[in-house]
C-alpha atoms as a PDB file:
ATOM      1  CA  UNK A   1      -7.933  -6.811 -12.948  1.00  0.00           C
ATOM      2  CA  UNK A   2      -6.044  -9.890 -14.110  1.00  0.00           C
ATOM      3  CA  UNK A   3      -3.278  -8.835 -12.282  1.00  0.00           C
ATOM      4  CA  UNK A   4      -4.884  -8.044  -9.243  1.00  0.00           C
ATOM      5  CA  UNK A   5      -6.998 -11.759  -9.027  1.00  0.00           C
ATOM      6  CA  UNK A   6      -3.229 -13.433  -9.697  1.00  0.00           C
ATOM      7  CA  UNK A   7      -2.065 -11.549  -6.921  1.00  0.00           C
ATOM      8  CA  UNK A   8      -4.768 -12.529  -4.553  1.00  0.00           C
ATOM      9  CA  UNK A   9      -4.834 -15.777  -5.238  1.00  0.00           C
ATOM     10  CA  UNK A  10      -0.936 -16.272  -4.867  1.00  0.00           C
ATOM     11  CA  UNK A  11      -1.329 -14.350  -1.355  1.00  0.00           C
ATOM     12  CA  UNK A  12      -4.137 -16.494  -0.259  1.00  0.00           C
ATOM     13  CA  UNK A  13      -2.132 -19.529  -1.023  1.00  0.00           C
ATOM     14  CA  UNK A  14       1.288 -17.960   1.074  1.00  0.00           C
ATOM     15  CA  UNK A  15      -1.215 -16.843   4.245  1.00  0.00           C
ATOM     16  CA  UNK A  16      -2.745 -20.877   4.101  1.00  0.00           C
ATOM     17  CA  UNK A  17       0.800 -22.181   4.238  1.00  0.00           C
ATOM     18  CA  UNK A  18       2.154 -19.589   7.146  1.00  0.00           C
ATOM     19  CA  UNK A  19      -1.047 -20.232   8.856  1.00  0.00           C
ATOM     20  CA  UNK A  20      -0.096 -24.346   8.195  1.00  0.00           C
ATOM     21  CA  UNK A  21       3.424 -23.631   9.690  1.00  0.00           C
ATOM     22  CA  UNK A  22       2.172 -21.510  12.762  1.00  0.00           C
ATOM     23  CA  UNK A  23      -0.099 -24.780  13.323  1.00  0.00           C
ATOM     24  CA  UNK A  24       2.958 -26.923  12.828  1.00  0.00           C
ATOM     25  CA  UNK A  25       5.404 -24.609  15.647  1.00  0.00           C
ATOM     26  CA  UNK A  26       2.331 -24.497  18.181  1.00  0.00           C
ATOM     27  CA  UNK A  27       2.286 -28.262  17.887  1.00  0.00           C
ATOM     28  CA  UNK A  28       6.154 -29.061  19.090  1.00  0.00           C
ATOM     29  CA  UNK A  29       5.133 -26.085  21.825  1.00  0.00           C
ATOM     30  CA  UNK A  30       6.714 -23.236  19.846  1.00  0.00           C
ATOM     31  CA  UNK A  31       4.889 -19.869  19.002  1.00  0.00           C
ATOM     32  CA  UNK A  32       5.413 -18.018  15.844  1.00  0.00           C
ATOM     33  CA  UNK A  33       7.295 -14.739  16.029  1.00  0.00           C
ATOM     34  CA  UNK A  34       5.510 -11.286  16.444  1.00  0.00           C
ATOM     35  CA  UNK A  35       5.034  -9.328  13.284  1.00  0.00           C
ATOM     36  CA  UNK A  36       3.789  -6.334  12.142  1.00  0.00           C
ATOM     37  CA  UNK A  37       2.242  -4.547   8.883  1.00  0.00           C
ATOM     38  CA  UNK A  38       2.586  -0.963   7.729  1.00  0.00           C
ATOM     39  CA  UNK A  39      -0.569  -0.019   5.231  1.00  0.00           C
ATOM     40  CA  UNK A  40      -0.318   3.078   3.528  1.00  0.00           C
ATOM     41  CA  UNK A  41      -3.193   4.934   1.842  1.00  0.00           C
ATOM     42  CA  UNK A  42      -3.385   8.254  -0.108  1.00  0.00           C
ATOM     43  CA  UNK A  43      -7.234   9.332  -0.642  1.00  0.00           C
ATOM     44  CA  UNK A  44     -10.333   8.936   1.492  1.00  0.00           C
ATOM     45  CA  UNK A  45     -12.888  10.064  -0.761  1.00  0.00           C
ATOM     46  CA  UNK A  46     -16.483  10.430   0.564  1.00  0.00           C
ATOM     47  CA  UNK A  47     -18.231   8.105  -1.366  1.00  0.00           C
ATOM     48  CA  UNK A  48     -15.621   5.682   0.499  1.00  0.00           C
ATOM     49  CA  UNK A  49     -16.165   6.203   4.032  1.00  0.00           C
ATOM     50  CA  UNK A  50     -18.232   3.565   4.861  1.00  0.00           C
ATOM     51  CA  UNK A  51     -15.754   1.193   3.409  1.00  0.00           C
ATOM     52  CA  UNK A  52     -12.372   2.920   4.765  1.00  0.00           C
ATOM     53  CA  UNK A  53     -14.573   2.867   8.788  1.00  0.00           C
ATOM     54  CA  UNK A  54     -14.730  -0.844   7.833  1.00  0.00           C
ATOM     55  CA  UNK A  55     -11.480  -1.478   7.195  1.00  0.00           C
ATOM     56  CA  UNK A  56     -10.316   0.044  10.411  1.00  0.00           C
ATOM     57  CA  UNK A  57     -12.833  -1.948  12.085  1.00  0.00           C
ATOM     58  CA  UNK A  58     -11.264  -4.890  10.696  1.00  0.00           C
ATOM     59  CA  UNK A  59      -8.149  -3.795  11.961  1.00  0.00           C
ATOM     60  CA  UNK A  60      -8.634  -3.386  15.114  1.00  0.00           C
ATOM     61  CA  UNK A  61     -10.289  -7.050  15.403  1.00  0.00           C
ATOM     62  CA  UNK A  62      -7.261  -8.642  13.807  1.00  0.00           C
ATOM     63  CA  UNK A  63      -4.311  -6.448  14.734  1.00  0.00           C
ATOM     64  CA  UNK A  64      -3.194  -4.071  17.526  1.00  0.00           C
ATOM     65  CA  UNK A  65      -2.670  -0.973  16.034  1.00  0.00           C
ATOM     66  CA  UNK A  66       0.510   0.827  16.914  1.00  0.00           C
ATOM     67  CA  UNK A  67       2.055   4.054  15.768  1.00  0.00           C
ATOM     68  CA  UNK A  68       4.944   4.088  12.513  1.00  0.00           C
ATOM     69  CA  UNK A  69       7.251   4.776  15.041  1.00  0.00           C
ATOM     70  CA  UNK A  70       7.052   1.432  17.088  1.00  0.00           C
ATOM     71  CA  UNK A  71       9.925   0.390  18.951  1.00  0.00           C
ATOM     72  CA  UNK A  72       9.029  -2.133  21.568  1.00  0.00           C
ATOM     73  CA  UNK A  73      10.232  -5.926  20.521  1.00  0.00           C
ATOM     74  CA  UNK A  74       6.722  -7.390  19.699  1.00  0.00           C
ATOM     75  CA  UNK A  75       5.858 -11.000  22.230  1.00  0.00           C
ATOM     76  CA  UNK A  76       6.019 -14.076  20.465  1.00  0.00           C
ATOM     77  CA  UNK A  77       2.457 -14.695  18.339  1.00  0.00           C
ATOM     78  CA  UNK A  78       1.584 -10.925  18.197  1.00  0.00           C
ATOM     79  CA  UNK A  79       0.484  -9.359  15.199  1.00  0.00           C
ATOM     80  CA  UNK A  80       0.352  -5.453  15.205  1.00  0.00           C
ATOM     81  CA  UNK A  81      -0.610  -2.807  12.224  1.00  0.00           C
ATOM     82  CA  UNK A  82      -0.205   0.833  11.506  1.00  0.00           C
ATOM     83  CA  UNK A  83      -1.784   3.015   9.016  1.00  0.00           C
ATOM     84  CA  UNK A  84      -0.054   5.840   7.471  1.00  0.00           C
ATOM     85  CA  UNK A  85      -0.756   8.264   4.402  1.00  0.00           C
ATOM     86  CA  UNK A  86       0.788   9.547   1.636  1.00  0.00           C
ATOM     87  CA  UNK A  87       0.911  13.151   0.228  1.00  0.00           C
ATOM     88  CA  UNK A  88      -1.463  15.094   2.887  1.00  0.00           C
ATOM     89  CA  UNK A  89      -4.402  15.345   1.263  1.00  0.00           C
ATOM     90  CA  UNK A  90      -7.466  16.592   2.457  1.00  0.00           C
ATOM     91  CA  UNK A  91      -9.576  13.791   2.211  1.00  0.00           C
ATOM     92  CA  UNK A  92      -7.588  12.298   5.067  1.00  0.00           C
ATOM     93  CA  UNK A  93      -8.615  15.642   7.575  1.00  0.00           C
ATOM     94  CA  UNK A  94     -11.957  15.416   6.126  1.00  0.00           C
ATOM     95  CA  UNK A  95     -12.879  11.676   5.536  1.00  0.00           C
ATOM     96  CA  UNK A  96     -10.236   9.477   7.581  1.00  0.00           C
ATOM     97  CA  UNK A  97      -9.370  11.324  10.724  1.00  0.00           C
ATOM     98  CA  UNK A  98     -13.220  11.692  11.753  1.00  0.00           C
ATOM     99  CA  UNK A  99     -13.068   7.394  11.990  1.00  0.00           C
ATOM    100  CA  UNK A 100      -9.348   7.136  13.004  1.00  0.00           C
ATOM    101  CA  UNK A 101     -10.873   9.534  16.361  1.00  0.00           C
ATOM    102  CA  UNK A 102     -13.621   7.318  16.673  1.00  0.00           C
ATOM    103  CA  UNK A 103     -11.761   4.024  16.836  1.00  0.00           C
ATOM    104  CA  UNK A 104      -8.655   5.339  18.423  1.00  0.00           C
ATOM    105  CA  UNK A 105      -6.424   3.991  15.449  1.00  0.00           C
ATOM    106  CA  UNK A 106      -2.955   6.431  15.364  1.00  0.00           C
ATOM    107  CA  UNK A 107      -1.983   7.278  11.964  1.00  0.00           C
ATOM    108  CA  UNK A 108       1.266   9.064  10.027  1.00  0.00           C
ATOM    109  CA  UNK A 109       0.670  11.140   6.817  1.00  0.00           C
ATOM    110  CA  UNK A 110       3.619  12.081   5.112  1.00  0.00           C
ATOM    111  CA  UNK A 111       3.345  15.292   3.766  1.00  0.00           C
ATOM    112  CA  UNK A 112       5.437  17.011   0.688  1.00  0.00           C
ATOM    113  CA  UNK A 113       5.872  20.741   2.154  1.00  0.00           C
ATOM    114  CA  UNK A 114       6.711  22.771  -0.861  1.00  0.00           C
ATOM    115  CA  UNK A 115       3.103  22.003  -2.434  1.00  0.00           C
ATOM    116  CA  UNK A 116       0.545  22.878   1.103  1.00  0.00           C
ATOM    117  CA  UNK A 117      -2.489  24.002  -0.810  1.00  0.00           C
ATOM    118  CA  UNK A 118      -1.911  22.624  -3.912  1.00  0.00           C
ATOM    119  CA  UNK A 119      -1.922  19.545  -6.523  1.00  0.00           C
ATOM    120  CA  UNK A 120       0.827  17.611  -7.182  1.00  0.00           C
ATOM    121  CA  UNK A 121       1.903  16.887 -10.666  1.00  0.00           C
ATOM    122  CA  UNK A 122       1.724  13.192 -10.197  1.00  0.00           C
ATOM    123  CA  UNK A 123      -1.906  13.033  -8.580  1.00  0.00           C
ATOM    124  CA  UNK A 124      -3.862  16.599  -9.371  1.00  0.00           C
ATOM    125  CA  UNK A 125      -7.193  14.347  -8.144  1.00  0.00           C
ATOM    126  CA  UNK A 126      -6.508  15.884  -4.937  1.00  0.00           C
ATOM    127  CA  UNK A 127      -5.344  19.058  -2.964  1.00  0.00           C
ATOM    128  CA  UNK A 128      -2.991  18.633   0.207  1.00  0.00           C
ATOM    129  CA  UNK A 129      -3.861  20.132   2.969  1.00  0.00           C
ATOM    130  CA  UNK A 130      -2.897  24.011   3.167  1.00  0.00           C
ATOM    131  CA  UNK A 131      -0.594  24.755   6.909  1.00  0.00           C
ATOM    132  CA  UNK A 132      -3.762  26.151   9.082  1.00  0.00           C
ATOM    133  CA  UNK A 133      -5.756  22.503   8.058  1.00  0.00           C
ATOM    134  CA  UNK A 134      -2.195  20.449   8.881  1.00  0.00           C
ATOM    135  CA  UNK A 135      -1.977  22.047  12.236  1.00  0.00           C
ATOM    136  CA  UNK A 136      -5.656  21.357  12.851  1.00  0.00           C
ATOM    137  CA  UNK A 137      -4.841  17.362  12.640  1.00  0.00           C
ATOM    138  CA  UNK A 138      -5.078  15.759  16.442  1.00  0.00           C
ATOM    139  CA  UNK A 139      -1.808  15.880  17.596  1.00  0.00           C
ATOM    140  CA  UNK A 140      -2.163  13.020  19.970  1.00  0.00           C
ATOM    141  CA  UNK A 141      -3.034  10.783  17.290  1.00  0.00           C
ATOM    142  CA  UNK A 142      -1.628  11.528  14.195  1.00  0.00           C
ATOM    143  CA  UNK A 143       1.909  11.921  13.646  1.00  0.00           C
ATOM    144  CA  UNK A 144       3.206  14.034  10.435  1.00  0.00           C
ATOM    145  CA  UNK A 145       6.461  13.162   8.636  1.00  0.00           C
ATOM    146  CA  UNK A 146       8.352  14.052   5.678  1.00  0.00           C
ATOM    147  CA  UNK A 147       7.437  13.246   2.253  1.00  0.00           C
ATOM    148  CA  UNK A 148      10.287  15.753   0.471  1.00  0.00           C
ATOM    149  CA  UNK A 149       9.711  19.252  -0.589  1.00  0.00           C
ATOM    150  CA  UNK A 150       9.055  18.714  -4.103  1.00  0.00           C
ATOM    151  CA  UNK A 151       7.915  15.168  -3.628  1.00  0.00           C
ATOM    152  CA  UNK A 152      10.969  14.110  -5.303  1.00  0.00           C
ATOM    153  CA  UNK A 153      11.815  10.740  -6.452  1.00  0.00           C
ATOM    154  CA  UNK A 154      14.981  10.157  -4.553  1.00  0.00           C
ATOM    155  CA  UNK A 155      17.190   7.674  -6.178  1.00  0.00           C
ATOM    156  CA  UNK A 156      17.284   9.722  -9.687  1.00  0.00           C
ATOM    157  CA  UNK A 157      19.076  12.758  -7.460  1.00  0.00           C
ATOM    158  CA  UNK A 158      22.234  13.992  -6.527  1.00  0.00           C
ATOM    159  CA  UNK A 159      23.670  14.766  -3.170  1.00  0.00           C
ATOM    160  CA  UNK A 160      22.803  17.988  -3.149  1.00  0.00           C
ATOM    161  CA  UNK A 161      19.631  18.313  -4.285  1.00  0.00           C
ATOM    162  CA  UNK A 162      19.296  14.903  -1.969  1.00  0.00           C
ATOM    163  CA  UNK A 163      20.347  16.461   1.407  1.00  0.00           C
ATOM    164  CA  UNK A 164      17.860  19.685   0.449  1.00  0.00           C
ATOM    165  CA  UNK A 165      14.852  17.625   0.042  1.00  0.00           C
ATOM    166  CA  UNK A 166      15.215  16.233   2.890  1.00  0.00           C
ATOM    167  CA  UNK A 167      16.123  19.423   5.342  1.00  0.00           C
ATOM    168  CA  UNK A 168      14.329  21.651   3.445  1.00  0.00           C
ATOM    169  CA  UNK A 169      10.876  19.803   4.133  1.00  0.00           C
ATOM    170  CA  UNK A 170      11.987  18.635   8.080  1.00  0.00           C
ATOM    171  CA  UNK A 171      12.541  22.410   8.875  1.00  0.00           C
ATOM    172  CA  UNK A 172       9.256  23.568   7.002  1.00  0.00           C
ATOM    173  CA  UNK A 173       7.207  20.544   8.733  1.00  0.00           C
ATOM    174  CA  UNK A 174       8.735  21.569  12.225  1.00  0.00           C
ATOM    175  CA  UNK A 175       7.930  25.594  11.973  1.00  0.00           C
ATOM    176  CA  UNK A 176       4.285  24.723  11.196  1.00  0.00           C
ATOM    177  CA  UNK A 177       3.674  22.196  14.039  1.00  0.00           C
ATOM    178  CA  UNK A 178       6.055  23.470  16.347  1.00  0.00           C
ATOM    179  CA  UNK A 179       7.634  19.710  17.112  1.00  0.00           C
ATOM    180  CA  UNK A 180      10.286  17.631  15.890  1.00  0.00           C
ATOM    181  CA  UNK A 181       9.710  15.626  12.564  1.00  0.00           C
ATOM    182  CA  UNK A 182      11.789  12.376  12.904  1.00  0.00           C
ATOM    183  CA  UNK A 183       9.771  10.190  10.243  1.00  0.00           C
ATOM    184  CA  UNK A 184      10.418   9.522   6.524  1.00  0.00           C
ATOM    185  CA  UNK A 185       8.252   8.312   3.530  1.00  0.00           C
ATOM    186  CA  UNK A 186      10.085   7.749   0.073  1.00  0.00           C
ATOM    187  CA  UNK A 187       7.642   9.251  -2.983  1.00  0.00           C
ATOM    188  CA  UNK A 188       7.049   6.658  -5.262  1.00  0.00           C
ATOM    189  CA  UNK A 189       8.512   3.868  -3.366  1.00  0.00           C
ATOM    190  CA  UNK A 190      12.413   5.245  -4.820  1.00  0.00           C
ATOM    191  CA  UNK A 191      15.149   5.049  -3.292  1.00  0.00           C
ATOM    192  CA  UNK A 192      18.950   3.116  -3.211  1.00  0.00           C
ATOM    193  CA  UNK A 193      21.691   3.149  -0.352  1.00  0.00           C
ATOM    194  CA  UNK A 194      22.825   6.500  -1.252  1.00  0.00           C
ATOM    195  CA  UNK A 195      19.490   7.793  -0.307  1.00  0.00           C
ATOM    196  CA  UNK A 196      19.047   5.622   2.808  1.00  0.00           C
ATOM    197  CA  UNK A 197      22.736   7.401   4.258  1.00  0.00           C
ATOM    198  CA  UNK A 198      21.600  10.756   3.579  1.00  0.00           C
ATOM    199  CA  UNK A 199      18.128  10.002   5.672  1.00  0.00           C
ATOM    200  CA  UNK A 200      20.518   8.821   8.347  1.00  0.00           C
ATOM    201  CA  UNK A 201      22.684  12.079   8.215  1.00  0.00           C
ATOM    202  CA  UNK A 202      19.521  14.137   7.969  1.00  0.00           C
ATOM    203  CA  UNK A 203      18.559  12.654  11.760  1.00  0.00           C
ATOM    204  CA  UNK A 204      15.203  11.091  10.753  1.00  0.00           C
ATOM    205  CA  UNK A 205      14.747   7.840  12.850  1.00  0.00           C
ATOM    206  CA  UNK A 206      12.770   5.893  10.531  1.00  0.00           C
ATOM    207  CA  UNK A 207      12.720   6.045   7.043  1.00  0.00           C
ATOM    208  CA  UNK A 208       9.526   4.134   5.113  1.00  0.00           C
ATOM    209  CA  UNK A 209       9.337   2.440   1.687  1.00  0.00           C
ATOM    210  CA  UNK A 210       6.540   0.766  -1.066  1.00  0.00           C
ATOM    211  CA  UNK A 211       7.818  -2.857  -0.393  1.00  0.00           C
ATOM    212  CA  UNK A 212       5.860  -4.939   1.234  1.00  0.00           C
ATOM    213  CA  UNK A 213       7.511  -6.580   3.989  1.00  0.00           C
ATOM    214  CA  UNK A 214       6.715  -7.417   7.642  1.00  0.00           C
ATOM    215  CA  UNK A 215       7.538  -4.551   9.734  1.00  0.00           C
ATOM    216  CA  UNK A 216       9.041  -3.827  13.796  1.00  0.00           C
ATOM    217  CA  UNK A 217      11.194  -7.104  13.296  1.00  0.00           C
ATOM    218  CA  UNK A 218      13.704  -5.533  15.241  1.00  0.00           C
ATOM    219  CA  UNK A 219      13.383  -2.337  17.892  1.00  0.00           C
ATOM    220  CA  UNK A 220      15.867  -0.069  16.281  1.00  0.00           C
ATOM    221  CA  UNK A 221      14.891  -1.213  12.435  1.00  0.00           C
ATOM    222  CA  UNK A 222      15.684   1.548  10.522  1.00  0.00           C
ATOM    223  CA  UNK A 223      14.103   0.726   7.023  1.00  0.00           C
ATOM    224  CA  UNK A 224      10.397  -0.167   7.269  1.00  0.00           C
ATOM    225  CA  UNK A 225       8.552  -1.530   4.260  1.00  0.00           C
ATOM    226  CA  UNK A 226       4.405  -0.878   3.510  1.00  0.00           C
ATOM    227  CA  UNK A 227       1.942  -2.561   1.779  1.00  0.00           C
ATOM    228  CA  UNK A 228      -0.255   0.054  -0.510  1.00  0.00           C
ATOM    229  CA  UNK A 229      -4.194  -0.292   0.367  1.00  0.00           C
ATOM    230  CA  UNK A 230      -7.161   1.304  -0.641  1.00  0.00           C
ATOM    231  CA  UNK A 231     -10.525   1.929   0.972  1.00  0.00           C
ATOM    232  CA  UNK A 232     -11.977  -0.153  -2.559  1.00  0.00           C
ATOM    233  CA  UNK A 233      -9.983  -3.176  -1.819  1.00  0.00           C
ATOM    234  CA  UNK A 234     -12.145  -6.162  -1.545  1.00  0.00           C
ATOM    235  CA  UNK A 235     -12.491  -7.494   2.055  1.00  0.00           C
ATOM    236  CA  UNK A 236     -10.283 -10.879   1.431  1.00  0.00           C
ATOM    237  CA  UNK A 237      -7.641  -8.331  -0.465  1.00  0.00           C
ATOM    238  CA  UNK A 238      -7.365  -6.100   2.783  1.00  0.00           C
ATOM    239  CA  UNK A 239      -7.398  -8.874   5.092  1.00  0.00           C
ATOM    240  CA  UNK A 240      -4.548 -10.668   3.206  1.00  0.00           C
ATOM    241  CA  UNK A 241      -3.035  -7.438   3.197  1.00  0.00           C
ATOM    242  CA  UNK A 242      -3.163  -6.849   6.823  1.00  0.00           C
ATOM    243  CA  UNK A 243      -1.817 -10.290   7.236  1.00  0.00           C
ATOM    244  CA  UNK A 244       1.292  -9.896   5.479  1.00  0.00           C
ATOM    245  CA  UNK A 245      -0.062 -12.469   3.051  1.00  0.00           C
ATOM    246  CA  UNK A 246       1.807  -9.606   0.637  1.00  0.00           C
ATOM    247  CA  UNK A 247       5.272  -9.871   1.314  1.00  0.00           C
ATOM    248  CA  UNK A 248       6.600 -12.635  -1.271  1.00  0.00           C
ATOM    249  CA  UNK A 249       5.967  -9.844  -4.026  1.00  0.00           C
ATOM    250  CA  UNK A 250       9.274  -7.944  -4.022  1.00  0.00           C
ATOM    251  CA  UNK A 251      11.127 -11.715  -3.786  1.00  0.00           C
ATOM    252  CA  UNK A 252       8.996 -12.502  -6.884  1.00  0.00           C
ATOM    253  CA  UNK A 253       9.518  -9.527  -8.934  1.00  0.00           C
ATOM    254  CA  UNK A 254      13.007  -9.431  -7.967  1.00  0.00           C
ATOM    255  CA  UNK A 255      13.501 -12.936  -9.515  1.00  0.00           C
ATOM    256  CA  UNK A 256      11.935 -11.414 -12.945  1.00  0.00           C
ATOM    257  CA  UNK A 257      14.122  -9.084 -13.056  1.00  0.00           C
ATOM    258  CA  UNK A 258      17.201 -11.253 -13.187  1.00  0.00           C
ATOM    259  CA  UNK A 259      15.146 -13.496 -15.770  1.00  0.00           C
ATOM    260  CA  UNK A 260      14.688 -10.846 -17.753  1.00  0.00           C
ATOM    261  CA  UNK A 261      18.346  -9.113 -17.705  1.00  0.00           C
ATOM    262  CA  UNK A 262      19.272 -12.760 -18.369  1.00  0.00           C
ATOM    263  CA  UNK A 263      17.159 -13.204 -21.210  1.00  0.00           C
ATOM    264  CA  UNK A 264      17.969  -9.606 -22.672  1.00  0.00           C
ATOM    265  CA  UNK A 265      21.788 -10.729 -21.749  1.00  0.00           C
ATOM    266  CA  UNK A 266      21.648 -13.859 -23.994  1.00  0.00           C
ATOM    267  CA  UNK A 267      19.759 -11.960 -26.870  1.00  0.00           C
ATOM    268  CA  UNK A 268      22.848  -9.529 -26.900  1.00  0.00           C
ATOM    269  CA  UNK A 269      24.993 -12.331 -26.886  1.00  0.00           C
ATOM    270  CA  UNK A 270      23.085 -14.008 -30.049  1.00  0.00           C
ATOM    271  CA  UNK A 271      22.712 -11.112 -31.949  1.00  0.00           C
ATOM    272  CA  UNK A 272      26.960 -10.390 -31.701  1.00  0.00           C
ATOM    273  CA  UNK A 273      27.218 -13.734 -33.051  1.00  0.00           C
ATOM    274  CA  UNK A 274      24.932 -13.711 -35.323  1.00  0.00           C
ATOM    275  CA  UNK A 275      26.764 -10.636 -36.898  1.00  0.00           C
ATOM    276  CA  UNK A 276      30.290 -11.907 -36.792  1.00  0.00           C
ATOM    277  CA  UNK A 277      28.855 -14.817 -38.728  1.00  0.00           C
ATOM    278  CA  UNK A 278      27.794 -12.578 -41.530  1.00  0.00           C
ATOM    279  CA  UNK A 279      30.662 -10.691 -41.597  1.00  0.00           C
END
């Protein structure tokens, strides 16, 4: 909880100051870029609803919601959001989709193939959605991509077992639906450049990642970062969320990490000399 307050509170001062510098541009007649926000969910439960419906209300006051696969270049001062979905699990059939229909919000759901019917390891809270309940999704509005076969964490694999994760599940994903899957979620947010080339070779034309960074700042962009939600996030949370208010935290826990390689780099260091000293 701690945590969580910190990180609000550090957001809510980064949204003030881009809102101050958007105030600043619009005075010497300049308008802020466009930007946009991936949000990715995994469970609707039913005792959450009410609040998830909200949330997409919000949305659609504040953003214009667009599909994962955007490409257009966005106008100069527009802000635009898409929802997506991890895993495939029922509650989004059963809980989300219902409200998504009702507001005309597209989603994505990435879905791992080889477990259709079944719990995964990492979250048995949930099952995913068998093949008969995928296909039963509204086409028109929710687009299904590729979450691996074995929802696999991609940067601790080889080549091999790389390049079959990611066929394996395209082909499976394609056979159900009967259309081309061209859209990629990493599980667990993992991944490195070996597993961004073997997306590319794959043919998926968008690959999608845990970090939260603006998104659609360029047509053809590749790499898209999300920001994790959840229908219990308080409403100043979401809204920061949805603003991008997010984004310093992979700059900030980057910079930790060198601190603390430093810091574990000059204990090493100390400890050798300490030891040559008693020797």
């Amino acid at each position: 909880m701690f945590e969580r307050i910190v990180k609000l509170l550090v957001s809510l001062g980064f949204y003030l100051g881009s809102r101050g510098w958007g105030m600043v541009l619009r005075l010497v007649a300049k308008t802020p870029p466009g930007f946009g926000v991936v949000l990715y969910y995994h469970h609707v439960a039913s005792a959450h609803r009410d609040r998830f419906a909200r949330q997409m209300q919000h949305l659609r006051r504040h953003v214009q919601p667009v599909r994962a696969d955007h490409r257009g270049s966005l106008a100069p001062g527009a802000r635009v959001g898409a929802v997506t979905f991890d895993d495939g699990c029922l509650s989004l059939l059963e809980n989300a989709v219902p409200i998504l229909e009702r507001l005309r919000i597209p989603a994505t759901a990435f879905v791992a193939s080889d477990f259709l019917g079944q719990r995964l390891e990492s979250d048995p809270s949930e099952r995913l959605m068998t093949s008969e309940e995928l296909r039963r999704m509204p086409s028109d509005l929710i687009a299904i991509g590729s979450h691996t076969a074995r929802h696999t964490r991609m940067s601790s694999v080889d080549a091999n077992r790389g390049h079959d994760e990611l066929q394996r599940s395209r082909r499976a994903l394609e056979q159900i639906l009967g259309r081309d899957i061209t859209l990629f979620c990493f599980p667990f947010g993992a991944y490195n450049s070996e597993a961004l080339e073997w997306c590319l070779q794959a043919g998926y034309d968008r690959v999608f990642t845990c970090d939260p960074t603006v998104a659609f700042r360029a047509p053809g962009e590749f790499v898209t970062g999300r920001v994790a939600v959840d229908p219990t996030d308080w409403p100043l949370e979401f809204h920061l969320k949805l603003m991008g208010a997010y984004r310093w935290l992979p700059a900030a826990l980057a910079l930790k990490s060198r601190i603390l390689k430093r810091l574990r780099a000059k204990k090493t260091s100390s400890s050798g000399s300490s030891a040559d000293l008693a020797a």
